[in-house]
C-alpha atoms as a PDB file:
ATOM      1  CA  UNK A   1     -27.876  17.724  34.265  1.00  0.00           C
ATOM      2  CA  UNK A   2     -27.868  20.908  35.652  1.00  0.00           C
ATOM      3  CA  UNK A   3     -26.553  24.688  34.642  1.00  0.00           C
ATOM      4  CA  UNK A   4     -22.967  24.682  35.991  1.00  0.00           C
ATOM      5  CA  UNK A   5     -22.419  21.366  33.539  1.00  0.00           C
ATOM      6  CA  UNK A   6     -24.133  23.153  30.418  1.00  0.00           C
ATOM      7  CA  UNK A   7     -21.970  25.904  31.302  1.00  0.00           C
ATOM      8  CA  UNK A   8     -18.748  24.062  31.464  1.00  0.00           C
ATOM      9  CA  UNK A   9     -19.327  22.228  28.312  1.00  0.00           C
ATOM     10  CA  UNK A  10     -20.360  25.280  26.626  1.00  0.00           C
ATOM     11  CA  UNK A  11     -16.861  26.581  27.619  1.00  0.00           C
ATOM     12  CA  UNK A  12     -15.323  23.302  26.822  1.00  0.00           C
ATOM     13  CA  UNK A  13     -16.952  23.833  23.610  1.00  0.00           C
ATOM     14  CA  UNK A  14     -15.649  27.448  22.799  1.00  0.00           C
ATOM     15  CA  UNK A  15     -12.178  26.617  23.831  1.00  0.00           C
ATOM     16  CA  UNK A  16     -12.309  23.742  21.185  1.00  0.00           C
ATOM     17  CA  UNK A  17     -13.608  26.289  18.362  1.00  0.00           C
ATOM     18  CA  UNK A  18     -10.293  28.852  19.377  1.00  0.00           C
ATOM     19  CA  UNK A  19      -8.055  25.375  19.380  1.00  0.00           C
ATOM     20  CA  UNK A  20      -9.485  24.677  15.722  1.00  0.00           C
ATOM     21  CA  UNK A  21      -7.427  27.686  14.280  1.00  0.00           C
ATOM     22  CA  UNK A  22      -4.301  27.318  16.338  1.00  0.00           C
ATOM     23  CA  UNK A  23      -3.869  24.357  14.923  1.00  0.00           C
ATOM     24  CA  UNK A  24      -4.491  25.226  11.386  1.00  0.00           C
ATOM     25  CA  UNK A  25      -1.933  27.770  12.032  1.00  0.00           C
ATOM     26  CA  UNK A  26       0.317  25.260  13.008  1.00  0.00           C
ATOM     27  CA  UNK A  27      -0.133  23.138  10.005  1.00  0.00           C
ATOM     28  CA  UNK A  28       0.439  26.097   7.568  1.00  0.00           C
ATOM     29  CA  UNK A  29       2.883  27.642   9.584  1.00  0.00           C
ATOM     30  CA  UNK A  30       5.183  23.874  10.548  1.00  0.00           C
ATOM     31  CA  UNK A  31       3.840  20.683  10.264  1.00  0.00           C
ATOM     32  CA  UNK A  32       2.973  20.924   6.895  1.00  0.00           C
ATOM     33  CA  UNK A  33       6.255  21.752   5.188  1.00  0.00           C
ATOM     34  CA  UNK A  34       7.756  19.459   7.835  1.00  0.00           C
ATOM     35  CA  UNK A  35       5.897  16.200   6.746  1.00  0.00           C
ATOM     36  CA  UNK A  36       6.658  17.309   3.192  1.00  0.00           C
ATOM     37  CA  UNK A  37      10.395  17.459   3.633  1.00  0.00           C
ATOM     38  CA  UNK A  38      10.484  14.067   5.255  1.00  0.00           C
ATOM     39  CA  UNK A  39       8.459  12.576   2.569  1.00  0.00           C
ATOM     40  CA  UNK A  40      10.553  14.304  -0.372  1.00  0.00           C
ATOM     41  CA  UNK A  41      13.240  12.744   1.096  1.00  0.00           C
ATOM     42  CA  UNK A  42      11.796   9.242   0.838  1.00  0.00           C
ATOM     43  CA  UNK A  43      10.887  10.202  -2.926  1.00  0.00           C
ATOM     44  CA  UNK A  44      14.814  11.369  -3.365  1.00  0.00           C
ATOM     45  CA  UNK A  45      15.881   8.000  -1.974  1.00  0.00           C
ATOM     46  CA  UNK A  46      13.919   6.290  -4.292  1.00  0.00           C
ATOM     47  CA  UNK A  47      12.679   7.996  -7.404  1.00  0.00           C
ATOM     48  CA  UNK A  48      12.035   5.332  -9.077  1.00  0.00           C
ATOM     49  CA  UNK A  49       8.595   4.161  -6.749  1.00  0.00           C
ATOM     50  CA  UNK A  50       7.797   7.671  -5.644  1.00  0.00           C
ATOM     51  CA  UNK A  51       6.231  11.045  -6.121  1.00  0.00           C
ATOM     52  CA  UNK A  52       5.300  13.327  -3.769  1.00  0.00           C
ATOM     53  CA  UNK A  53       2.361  16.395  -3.610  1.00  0.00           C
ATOM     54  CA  UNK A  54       1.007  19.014  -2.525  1.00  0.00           C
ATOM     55  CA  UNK A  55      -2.372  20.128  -2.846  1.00  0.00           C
ATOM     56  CA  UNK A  56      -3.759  23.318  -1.139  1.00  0.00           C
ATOM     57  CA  UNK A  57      -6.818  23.623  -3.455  1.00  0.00           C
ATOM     58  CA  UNK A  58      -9.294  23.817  -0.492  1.00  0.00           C
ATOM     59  CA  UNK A  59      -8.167  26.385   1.761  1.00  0.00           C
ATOM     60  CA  UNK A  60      -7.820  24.141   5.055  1.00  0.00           C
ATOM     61  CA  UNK A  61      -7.822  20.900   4.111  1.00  0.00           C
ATOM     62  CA  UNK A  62      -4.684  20.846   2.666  1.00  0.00           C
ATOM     63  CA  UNK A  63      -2.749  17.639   2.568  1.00  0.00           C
ATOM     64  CA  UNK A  64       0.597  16.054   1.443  1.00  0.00           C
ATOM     65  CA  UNK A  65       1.527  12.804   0.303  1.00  0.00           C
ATOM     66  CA  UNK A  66       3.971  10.169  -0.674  1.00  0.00           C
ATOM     67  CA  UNK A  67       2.615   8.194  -3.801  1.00  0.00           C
ATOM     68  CA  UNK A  68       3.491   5.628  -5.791  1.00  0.00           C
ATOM     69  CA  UNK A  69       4.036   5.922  -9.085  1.00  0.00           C
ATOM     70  CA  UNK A  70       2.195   4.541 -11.717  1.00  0.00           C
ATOM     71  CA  UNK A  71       3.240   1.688 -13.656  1.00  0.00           C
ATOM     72  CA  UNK A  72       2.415  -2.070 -15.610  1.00  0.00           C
ATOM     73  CA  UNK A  73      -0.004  -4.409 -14.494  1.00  0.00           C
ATOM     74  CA  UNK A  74       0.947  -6.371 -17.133  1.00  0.00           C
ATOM     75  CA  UNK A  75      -2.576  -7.268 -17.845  1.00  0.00           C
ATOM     76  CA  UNK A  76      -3.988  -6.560 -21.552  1.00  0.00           C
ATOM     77  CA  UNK A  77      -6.921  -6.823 -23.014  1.00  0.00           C
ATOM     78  CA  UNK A  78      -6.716  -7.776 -27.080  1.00  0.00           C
ATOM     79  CA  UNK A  79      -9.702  -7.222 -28.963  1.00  0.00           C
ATOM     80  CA  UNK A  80      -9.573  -8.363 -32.246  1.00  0.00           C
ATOM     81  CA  UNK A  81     -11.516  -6.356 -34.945  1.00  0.00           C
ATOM     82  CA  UNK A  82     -13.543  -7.489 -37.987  1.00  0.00           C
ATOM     83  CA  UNK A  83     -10.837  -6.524 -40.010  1.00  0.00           C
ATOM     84  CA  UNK A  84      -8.113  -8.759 -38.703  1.00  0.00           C
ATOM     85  CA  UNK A  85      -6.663  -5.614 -36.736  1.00  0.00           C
ATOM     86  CA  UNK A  86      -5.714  -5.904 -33.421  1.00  0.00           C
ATOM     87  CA  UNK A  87      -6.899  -3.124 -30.258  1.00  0.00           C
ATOM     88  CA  UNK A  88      -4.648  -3.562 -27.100  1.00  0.00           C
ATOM     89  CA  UNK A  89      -5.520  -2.048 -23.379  1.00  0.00           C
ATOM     90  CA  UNK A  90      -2.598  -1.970 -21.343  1.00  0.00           C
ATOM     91  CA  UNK A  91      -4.101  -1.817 -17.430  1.00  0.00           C
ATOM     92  CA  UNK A  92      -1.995   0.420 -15.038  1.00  0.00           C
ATOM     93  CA  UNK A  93      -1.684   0.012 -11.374  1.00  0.00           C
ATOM     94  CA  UNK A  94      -2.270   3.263 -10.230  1.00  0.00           C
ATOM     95  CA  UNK A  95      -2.544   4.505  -5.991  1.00  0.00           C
ATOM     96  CA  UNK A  96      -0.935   3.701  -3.513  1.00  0.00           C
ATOM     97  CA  UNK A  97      -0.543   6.311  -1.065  1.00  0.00           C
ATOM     98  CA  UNK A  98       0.006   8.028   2.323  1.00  0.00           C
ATOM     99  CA  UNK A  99      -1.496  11.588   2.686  1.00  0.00           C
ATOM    100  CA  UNK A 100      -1.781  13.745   5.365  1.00  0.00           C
ATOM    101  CA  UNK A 101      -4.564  16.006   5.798  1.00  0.00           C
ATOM    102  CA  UNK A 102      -6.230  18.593   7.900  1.00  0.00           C
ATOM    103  CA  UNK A 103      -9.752  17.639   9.137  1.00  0.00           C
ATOM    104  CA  UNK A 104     -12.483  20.107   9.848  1.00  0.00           C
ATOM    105  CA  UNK A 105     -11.248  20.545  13.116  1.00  0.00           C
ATOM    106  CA  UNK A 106      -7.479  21.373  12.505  1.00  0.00           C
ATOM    107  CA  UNK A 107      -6.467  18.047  13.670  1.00  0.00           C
ATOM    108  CA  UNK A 108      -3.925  15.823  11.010  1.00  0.00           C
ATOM    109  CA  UNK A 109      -5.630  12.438   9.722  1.00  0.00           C
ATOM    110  CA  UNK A 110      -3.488   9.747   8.164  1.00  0.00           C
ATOM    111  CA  UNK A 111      -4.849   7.979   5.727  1.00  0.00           C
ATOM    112  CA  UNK A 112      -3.003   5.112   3.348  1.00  0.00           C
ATOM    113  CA  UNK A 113      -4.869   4.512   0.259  1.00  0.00           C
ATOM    114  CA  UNK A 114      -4.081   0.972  -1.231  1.00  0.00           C
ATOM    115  CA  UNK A 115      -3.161   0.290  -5.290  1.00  0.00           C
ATOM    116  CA  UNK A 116      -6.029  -0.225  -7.850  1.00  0.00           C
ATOM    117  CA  UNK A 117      -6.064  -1.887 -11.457  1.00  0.00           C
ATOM    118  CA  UNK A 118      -8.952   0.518 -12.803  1.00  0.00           C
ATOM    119  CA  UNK A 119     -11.566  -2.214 -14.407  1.00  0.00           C
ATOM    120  CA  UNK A 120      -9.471  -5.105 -13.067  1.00  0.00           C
ATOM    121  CA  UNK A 121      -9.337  -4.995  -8.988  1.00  0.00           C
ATOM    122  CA  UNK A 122     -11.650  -2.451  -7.349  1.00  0.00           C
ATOM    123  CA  UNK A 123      -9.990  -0.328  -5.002  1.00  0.00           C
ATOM    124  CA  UNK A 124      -9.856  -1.466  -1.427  1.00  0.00           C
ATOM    125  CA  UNK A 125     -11.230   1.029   1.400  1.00  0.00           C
ATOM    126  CA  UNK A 126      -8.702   3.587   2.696  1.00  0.00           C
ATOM    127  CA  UNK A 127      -6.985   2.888   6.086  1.00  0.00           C
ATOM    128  CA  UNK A 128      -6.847   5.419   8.319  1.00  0.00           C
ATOM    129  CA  UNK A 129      -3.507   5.138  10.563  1.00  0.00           C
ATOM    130  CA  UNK A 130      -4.839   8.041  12.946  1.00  0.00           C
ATOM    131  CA  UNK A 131      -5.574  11.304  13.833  1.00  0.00           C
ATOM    132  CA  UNK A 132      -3.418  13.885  15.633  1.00  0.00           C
ATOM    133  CA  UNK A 133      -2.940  17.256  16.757  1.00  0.00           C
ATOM    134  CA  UNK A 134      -0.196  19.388  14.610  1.00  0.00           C
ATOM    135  CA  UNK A 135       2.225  19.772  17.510  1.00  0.00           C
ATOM    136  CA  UNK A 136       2.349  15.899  18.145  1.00  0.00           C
ATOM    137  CA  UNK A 137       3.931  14.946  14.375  1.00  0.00           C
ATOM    138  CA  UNK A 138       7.670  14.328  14.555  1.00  0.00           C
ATOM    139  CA  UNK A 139       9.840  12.952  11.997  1.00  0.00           C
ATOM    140  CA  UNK A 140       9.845   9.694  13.928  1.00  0.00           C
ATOM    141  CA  UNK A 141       6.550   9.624  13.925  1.00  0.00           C
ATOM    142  CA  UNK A 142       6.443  10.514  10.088  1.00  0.00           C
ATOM    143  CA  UNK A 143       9.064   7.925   9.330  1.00  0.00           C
ATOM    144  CA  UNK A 144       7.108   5.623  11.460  1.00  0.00           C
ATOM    145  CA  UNK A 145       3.965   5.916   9.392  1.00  0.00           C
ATOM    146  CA  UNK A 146       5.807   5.016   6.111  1.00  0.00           C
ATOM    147  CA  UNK A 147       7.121   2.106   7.080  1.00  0.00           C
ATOM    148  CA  UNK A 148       3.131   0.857   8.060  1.00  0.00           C
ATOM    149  CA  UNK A 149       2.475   2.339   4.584  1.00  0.00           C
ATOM    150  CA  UNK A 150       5.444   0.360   2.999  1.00  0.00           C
ATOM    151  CA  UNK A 151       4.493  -2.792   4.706  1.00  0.00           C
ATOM    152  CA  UNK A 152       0.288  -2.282   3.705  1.00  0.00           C
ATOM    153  CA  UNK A 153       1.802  -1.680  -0.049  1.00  0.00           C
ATOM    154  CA  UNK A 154       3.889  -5.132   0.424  1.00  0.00           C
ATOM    155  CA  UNK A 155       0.673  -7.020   1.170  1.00  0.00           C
ATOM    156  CA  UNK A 156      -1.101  -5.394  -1.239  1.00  0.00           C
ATOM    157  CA  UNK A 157       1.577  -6.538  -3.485  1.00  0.00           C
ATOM    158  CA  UNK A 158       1.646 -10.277  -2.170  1.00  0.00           C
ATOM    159  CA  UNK A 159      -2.563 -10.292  -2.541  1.00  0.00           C
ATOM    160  CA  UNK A 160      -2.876 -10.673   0.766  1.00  0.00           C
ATOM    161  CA  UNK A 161      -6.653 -12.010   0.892  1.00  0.00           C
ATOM    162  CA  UNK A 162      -7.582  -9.656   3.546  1.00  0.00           C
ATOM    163  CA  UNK A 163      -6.690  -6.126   1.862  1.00  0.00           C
ATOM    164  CA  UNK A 164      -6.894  -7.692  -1.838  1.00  0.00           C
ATOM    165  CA  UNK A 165      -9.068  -8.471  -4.204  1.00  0.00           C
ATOM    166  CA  UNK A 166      -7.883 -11.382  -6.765  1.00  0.00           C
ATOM    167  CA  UNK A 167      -9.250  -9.060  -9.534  1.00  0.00           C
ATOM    168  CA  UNK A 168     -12.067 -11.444 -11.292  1.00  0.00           C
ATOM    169  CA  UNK A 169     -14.693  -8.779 -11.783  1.00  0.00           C
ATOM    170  CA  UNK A 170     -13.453  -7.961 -15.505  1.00  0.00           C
ATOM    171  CA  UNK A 171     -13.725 -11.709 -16.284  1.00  0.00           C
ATOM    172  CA  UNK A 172     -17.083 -11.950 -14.909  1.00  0.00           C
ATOM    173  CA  UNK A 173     -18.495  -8.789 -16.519  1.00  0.00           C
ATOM    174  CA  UNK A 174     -16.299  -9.769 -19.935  1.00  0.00           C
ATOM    175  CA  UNK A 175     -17.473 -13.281 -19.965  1.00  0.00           C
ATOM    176  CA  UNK A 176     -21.371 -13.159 -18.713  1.00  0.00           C
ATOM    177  CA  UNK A 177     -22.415 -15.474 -15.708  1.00  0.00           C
ATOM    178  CA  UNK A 178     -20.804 -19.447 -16.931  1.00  0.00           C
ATOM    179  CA  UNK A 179     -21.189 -22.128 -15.236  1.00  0.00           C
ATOM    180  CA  UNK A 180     -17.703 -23.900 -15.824  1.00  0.00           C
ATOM    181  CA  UNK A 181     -16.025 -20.545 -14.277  1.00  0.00           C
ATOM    182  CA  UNK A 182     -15.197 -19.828 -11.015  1.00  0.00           C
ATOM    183  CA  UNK A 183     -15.515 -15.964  -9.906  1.00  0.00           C
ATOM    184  CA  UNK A 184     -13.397 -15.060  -6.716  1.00  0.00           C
ATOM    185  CA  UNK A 185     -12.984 -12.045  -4.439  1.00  0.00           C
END
């Protein structure tokens, strides 16, 4: 390698840097409250499976995102005391999500977070759909991206072995290691 190609990466490399804050203007300025309007419309279509947020706690890397709402597993756990009383847990599916977000360098990932029973089925790693520049997010786009986070929350739904968990690890930890069970994941 010699000095004219340490030079022009050096320059490639400063005109990144300068790119880095156009595009967080972009996604404070635009993008942002574009995504969010799409998505609160998908929440005002149907309120009864969504919420919507968003969080600008750490000054550029905001994100938005369409959640689901929590509700019923309809798995408890009865404990019965000494006494004769009865203690119920009700478990609560909780997650579920597409969020937008601004990496380090201004870009937008997508990320869709699957559904977790907390203590029943461990959550599943994150998906990331992809990563894009501010100026490149449409509402087609948008609108695109929740239907691949409707269908991933429809297979998550249908315990779809290969982004599900069956849920056995409260068993196995409840019960202790038995022979006569069978512990699947």
């Amino acid at each position: 390698m010699n000095l004219d190609e340490i030079k022009l990466k050096a320059n490639t490399l400063g005109d990144e840097f300068g790119k880095t804050q156009q595009r967080r203007d972009l996604w404070k300025s635009q993008t942002k409250g574009q995504v969010l309007s799409i998505l609160n419309a998908v929440k005002d279509e149907y309120k009864t499976l969504f919420y919507t947020q968003a969080v600008d706690a750490i000054k550029n890397q905001e994100f938005v995102n369409l959640h689901l709402l929590q509700r019923h597993s309809n798995i408890f756990e009865i404990d019965e005391r000494g006494d004769g009383s009865k203690s119920i847990h009700a478990y609560l599916i909780d997650g579920g999500y597409l969020v937008y977000t601004q990496a380090v360098n201004g870009r937008i990932y997508v990320i869709i977070s699957y559904p977790y029973v907390a203590g029943i089925i461990e959550r599943i790693q994150d998906k990331v759909v992809g990563c894009y520049e501010p100026s490149d997010i449409s509402e087609k786009l948008v609108l695109d991206h929740v239907k691949q986070y409707l269908d991933e929350m429809l297979r998550w739904e249908n315990h779809n072995a290969s982004t599900s968990s069956i849920g056995f690890d409260y068993q196995q930890k409840k019960l202790g290691e038995r022979d006569d069970l069978e512990v699947v994941k």
